[in-house]
N, C-alpha and C. Protein backbone atom coordinates (compact mmCIF):
# COMPACT_ATOMS: atom_id res chain seq x y z
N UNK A 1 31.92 1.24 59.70
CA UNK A 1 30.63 1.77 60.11
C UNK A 1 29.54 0.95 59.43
N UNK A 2 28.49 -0.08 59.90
CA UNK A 2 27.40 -0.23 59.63
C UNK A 2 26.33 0.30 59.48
N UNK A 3 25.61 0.33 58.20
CA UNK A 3 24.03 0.96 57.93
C UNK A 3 23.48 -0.06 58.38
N UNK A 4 22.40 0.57 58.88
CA UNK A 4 20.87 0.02 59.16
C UNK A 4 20.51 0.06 57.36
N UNK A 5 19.98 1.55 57.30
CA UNK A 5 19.47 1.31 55.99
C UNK A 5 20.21 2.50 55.10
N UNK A 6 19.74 3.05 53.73
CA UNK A 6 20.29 4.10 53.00
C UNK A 6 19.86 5.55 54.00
N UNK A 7 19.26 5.44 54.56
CA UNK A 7 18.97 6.98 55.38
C UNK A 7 20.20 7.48 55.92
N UNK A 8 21.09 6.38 56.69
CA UNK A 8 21.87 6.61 57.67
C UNK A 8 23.07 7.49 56.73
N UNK A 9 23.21 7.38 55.63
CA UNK A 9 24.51 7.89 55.11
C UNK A 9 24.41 9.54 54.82
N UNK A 10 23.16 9.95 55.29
CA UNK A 10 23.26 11.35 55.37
C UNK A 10 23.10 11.86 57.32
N UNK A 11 24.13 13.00 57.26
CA UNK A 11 23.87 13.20 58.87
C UNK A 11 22.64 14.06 59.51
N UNK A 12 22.61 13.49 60.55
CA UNK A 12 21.07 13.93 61.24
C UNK A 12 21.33 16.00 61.12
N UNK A 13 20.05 15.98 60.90
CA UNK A 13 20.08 17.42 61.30
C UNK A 13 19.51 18.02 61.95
N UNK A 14 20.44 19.01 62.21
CA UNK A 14 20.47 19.83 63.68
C UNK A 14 18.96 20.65 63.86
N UNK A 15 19.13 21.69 64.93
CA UNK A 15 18.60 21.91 65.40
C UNK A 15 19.10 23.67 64.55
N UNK A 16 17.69 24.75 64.64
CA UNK A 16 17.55 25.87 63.82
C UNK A 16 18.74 26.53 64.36
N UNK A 17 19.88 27.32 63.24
CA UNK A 17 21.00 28.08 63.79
C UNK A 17 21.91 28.16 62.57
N UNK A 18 23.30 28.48 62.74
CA UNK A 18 23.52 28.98 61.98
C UNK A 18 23.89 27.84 60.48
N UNK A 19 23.99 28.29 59.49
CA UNK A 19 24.35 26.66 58.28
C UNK A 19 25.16 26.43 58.71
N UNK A 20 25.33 24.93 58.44
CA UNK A 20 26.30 23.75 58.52
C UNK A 20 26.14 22.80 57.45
N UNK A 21 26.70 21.77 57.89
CA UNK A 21 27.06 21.09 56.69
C UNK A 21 25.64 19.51 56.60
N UNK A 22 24.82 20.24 57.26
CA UNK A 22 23.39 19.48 57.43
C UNK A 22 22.94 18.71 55.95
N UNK A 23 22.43 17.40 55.68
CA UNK A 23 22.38 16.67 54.79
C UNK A 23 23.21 16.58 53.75
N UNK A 24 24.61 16.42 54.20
CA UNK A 24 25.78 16.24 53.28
C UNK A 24 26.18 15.02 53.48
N UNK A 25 26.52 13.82 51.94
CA UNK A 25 26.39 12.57 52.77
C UNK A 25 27.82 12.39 53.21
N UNK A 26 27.53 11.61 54.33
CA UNK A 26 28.83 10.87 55.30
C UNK A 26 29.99 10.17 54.28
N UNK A 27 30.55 10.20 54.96
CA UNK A 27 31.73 9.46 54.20
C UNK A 27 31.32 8.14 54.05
N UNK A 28 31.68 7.26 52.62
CA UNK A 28 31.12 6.16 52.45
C UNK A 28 32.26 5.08 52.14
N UNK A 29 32.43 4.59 53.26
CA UNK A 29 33.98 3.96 53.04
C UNK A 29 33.32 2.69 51.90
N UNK A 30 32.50 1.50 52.57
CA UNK A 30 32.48 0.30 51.56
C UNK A 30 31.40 0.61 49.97
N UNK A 31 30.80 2.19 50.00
CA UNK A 31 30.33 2.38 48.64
C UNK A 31 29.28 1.99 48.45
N UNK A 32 28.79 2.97 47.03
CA UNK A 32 27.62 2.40 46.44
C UNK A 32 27.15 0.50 46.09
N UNK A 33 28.25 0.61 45.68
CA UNK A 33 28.57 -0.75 44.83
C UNK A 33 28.16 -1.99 45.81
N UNK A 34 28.79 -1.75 47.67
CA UNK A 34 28.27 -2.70 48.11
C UNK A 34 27.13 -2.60 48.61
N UNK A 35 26.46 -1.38 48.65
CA UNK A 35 25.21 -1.14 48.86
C UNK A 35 24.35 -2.17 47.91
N UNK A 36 24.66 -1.92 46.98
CA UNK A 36 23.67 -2.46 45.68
C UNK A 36 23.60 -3.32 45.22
N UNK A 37 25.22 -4.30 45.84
CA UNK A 37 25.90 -5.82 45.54
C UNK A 37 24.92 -7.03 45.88
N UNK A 38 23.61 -6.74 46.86
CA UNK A 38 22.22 -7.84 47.49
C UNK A 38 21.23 -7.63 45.66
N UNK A 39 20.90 -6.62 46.10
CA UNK A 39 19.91 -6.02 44.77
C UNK A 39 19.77 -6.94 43.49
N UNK A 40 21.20 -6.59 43.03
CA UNK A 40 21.91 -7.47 41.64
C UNK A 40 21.93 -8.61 41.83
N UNK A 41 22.34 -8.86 42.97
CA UNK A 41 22.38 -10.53 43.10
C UNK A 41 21.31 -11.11 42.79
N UNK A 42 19.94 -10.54 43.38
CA UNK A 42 19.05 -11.08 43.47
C UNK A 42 18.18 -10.91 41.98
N UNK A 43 18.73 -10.42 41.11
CA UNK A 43 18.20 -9.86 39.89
C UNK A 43 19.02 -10.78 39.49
N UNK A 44 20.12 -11.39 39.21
CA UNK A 44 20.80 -12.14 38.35
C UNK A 44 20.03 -13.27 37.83
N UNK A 45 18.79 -14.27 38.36
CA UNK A 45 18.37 -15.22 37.88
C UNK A 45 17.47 -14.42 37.06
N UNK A 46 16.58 -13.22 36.82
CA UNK A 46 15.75 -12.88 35.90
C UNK A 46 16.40 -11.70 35.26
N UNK A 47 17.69 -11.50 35.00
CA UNK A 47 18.38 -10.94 33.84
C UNK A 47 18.44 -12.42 33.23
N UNK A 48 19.47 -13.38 32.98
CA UNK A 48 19.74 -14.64 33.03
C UNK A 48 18.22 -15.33 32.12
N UNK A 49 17.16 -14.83 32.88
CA UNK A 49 16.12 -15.08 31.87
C UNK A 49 15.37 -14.53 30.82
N UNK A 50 16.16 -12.81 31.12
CA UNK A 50 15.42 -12.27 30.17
C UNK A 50 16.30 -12.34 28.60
N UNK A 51 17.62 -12.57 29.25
CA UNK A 51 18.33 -13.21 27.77
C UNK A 51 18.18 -14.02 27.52
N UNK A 52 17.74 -15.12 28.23
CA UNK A 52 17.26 -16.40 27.15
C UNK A 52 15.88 -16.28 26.20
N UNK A 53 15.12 -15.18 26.95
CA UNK A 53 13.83 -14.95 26.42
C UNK A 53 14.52 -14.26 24.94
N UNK A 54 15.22 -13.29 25.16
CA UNK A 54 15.74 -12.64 24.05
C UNK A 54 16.21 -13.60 22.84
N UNK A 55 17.27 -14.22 23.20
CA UNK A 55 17.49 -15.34 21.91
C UNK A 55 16.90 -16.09 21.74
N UNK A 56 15.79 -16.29 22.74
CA UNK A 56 14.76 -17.48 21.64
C UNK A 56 14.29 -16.49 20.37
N UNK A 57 13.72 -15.30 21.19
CA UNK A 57 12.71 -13.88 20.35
C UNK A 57 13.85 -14.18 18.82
N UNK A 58 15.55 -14.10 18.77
CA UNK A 58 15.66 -13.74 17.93
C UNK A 58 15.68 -14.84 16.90
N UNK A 59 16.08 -16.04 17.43
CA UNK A 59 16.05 -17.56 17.09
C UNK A 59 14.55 -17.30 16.23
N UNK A 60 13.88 -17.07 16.63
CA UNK A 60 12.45 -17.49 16.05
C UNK A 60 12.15 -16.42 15.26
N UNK A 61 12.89 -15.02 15.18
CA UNK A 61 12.37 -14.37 14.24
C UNK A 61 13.64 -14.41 12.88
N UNK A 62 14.49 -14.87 13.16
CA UNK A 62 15.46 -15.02 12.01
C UNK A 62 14.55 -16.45 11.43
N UNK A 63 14.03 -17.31 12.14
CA UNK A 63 13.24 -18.83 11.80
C UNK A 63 12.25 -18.01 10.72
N UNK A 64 11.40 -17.62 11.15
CA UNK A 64 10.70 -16.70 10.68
C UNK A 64 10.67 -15.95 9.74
N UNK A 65 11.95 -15.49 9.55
CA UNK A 65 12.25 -14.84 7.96
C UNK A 65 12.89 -15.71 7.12
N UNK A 66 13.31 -16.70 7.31
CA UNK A 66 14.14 -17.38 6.35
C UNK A 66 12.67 -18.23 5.90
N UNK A 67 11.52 -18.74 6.43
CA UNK A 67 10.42 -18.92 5.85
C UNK A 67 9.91 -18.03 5.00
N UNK A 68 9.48 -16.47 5.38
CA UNK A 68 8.89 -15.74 4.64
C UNK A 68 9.86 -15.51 3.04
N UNK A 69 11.62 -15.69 3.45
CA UNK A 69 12.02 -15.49 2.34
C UNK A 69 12.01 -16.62 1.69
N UNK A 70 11.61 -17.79 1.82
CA UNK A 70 11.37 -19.35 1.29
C UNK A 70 10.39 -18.73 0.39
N UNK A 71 9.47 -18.63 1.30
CA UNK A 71 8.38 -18.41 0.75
C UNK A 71 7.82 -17.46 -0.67
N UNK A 72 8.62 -16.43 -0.61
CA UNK A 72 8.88 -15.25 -1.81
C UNK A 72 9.28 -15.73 -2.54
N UNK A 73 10.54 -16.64 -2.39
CA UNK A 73 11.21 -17.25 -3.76
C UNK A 73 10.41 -18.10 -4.59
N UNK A 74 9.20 -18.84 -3.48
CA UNK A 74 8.79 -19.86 -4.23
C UNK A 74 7.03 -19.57 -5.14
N UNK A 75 7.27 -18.15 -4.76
CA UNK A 75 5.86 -17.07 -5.26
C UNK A 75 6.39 -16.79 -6.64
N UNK A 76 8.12 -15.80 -6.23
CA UNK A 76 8.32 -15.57 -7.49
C UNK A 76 8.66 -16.54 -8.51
N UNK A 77 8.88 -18.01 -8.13
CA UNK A 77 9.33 -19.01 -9.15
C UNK A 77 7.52 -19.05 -9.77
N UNK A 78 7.41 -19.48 -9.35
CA UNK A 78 5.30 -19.40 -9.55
C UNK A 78 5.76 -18.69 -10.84
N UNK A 79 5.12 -17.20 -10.53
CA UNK A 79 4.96 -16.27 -11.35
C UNK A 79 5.76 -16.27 -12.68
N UNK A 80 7.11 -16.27 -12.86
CA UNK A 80 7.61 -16.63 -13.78
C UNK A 80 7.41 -17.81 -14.33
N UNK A 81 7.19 -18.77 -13.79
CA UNK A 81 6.80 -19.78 -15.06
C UNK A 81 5.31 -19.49 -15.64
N UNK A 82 4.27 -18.65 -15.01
CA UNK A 82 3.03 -18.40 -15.18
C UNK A 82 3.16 -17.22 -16.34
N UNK A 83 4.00 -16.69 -15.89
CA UNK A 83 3.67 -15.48 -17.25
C UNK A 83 3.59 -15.04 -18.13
N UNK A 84 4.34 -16.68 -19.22
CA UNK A 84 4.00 -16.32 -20.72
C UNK A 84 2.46 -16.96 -20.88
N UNK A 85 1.72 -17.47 -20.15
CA UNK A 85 0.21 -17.92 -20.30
C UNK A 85 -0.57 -17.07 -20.25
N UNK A 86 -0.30 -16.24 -18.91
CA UNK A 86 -0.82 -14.85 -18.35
C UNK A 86 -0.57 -13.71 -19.48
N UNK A 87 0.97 -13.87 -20.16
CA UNK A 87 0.79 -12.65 -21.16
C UNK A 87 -0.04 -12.87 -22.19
N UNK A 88 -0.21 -13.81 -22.75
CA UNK A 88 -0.50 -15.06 -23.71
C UNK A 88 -2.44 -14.88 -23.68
N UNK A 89 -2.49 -14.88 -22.57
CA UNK A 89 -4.25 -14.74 -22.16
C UNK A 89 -4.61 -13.01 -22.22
N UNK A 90 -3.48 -12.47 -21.99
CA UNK A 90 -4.36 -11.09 -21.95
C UNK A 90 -4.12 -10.49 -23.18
N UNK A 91 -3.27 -11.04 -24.08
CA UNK A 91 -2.57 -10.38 -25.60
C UNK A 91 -4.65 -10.93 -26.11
N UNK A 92 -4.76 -12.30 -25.83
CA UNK A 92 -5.77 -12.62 -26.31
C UNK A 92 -7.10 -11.56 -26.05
N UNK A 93 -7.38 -11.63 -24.81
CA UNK A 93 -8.57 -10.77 -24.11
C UNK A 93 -8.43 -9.45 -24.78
N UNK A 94 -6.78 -9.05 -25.01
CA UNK A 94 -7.21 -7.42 -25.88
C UNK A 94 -7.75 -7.39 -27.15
N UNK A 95 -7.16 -8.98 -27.89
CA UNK A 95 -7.51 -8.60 -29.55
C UNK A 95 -8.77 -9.16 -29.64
N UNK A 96 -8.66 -9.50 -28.52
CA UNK A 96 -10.67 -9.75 -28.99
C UNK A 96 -11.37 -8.85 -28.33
N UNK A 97 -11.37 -8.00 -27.48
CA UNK A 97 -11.93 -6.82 -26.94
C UNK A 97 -11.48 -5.70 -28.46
N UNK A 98 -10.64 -5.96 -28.84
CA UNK A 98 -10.38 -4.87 -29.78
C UNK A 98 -11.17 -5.16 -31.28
N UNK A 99 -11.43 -6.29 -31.45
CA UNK A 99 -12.04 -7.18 -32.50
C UNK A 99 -13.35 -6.88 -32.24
N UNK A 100 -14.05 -6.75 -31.17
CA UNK A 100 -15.54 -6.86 -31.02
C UNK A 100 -15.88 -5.39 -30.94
N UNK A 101 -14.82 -4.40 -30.69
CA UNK A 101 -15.04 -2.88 -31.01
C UNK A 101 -14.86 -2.70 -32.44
N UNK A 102 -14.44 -3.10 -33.26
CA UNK A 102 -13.97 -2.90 -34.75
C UNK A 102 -15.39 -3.97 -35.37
N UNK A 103 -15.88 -4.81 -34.70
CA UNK A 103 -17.11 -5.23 -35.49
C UNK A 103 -18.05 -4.42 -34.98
N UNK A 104 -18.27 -3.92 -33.72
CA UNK A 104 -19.74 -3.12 -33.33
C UNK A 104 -19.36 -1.79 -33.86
N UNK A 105 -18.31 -1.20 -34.21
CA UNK A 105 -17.96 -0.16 -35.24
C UNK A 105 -18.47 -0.32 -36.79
N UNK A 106 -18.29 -1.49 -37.30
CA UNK A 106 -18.42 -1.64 -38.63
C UNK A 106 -19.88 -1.26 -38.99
N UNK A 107 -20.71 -2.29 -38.18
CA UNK A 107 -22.26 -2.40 -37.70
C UNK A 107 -22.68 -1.16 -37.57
N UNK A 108 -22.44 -0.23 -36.73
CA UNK A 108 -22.80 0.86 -36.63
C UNK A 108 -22.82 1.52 -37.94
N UNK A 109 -21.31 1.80 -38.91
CA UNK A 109 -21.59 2.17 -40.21
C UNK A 109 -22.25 1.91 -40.96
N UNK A 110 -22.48 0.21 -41.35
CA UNK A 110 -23.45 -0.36 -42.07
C UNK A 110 -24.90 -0.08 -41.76
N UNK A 111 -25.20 0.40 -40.50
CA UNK A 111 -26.61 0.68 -39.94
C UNK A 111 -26.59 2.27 -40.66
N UNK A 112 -25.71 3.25 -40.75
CA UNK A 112 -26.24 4.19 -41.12
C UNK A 112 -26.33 4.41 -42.34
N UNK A 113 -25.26 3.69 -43.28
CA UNK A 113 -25.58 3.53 -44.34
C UNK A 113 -26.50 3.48 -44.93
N UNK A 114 -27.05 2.17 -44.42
CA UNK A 114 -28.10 1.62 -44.71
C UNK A 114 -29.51 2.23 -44.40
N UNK A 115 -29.73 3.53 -43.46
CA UNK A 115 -30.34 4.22 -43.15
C UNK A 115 -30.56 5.36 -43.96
N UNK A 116 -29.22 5.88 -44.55
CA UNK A 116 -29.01 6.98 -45.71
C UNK A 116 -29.43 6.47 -46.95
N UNK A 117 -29.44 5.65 -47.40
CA UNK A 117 -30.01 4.99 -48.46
C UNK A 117 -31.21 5.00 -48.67
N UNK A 118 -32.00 4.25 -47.57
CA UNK A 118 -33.53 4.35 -47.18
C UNK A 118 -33.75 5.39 -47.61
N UNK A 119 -33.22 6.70 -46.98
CA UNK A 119 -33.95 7.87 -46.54
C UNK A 119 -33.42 8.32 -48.21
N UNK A 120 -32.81 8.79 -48.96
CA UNK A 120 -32.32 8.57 -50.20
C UNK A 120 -33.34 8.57 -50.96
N UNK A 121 -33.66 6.96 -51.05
CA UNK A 121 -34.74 6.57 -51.76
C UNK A 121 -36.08 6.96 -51.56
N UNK A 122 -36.56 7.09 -50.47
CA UNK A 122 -37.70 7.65 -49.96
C UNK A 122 -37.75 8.98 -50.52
N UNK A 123 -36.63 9.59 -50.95
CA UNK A 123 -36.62 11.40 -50.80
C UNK A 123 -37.09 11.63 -52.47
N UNK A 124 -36.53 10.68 -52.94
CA UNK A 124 -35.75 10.22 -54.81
C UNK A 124 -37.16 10.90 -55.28
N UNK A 125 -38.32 10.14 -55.17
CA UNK A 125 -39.50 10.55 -56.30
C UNK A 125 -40.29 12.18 -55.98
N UNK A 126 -39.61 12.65 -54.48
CA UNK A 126 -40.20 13.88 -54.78
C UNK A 126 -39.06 15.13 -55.12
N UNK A 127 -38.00 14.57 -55.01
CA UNK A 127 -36.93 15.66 -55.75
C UNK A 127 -36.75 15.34 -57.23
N UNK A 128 -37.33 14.30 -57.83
CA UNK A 128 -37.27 14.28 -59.03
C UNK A 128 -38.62 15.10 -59.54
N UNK A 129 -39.88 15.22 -58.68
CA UNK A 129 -41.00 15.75 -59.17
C UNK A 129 -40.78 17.04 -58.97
N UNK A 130 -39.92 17.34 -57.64
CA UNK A 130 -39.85 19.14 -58.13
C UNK A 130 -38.50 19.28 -59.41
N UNK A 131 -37.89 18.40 -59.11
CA UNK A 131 -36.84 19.48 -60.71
C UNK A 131 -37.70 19.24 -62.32
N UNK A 132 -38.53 18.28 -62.40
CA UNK A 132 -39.21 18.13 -63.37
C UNK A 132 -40.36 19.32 -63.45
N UNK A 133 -41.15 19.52 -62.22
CA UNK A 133 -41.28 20.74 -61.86
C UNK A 133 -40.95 22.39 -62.31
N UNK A 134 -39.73 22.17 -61.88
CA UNK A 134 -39.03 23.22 -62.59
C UNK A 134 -38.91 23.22 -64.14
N UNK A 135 -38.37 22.18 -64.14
CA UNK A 135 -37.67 22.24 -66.08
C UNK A 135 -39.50 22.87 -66.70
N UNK A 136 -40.32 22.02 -66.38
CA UNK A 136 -41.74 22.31 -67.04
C UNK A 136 -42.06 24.17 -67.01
N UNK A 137 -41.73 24.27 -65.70
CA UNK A 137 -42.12 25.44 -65.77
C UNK A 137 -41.31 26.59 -66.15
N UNK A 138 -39.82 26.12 -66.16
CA UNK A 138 -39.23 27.32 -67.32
C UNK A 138 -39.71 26.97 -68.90
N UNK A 139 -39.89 25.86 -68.83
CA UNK A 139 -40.43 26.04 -70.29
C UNK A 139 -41.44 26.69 -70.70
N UNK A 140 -42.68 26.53 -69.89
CA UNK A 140 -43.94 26.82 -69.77
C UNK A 140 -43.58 28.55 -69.72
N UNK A 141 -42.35 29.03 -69.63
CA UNK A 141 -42.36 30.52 -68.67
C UNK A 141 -41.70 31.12 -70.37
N UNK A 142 -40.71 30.10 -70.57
CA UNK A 142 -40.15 30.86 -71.76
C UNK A 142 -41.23 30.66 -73.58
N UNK A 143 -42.21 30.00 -73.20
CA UNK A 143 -43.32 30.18 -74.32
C UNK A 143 -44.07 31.72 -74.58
N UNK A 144 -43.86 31.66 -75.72
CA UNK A 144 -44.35 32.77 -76.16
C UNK A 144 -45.86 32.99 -76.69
């Protein structure tokens, strides 16, 4: 039996009455398969290309990582030879950040010191005039 097209493999249906076996498909002696056997064919040159597209894709992304991992190794070789300079520079940057807090510390003490003293001395001749003050005037208090 020859198709025209896929319609034909279901049978025509009847006319209003009682059920039957209306759009049940026909018997299909040569099958799906040769139905579909043009289709594929004609798809075979762009499957055919979409795998070559594919292994280039993977060709170039395995290319691709074996650079980026080139590339890491030759960051981390860097870094390790850089890092006793790098530790070396920042051991420095702390003890002198820590050095210039322990001198603007010192400074600061010596400023108040040196402020308490002032003020000390400034205070000296009138706390000596009141206890002299005093001594005079218990004396003056215990005269008879």
């Amino acid at each position: 039996m020859a198709r025209l097209s896929i319609l034909d493999r279901f049978r025509p249906v009847g006319a209003p009455g009682p059920a039957g076996p209306v759009g049940v498909p026909a018997v299909d002696e040569p099958g799906h398969a040769a139905e579909l056997a043009p289709v594929f064919a004609a798809l075979t040159a762009d499957v055919e290309s979409c795998r070559r597209l594919v292994e280039e894709a993977q060709q170039q992304a395995e290319a691709t990582l074996a650079d980026a991992r080139a590339e890491a190794a030759a960051i981390i070789s860097r870094a390790r030879l850089d890092e006793p300079a790098a530790r070396a520079d920042a051991a420095a940057a702390v003890e002198q950040a820590a050095s210039a807090d322990d001198e603007r510390t010192l400074q600061t003490a010596h400023d108040a010191a040196t402020a308490l003293r002032e003020s000390g001395s400034a205070r000296l001749p009138a706390a000596v005039r009141l206890v002299v003050d005093r001594l005079l005037a218990d004396q003056l208090a215990s005269r008879p």
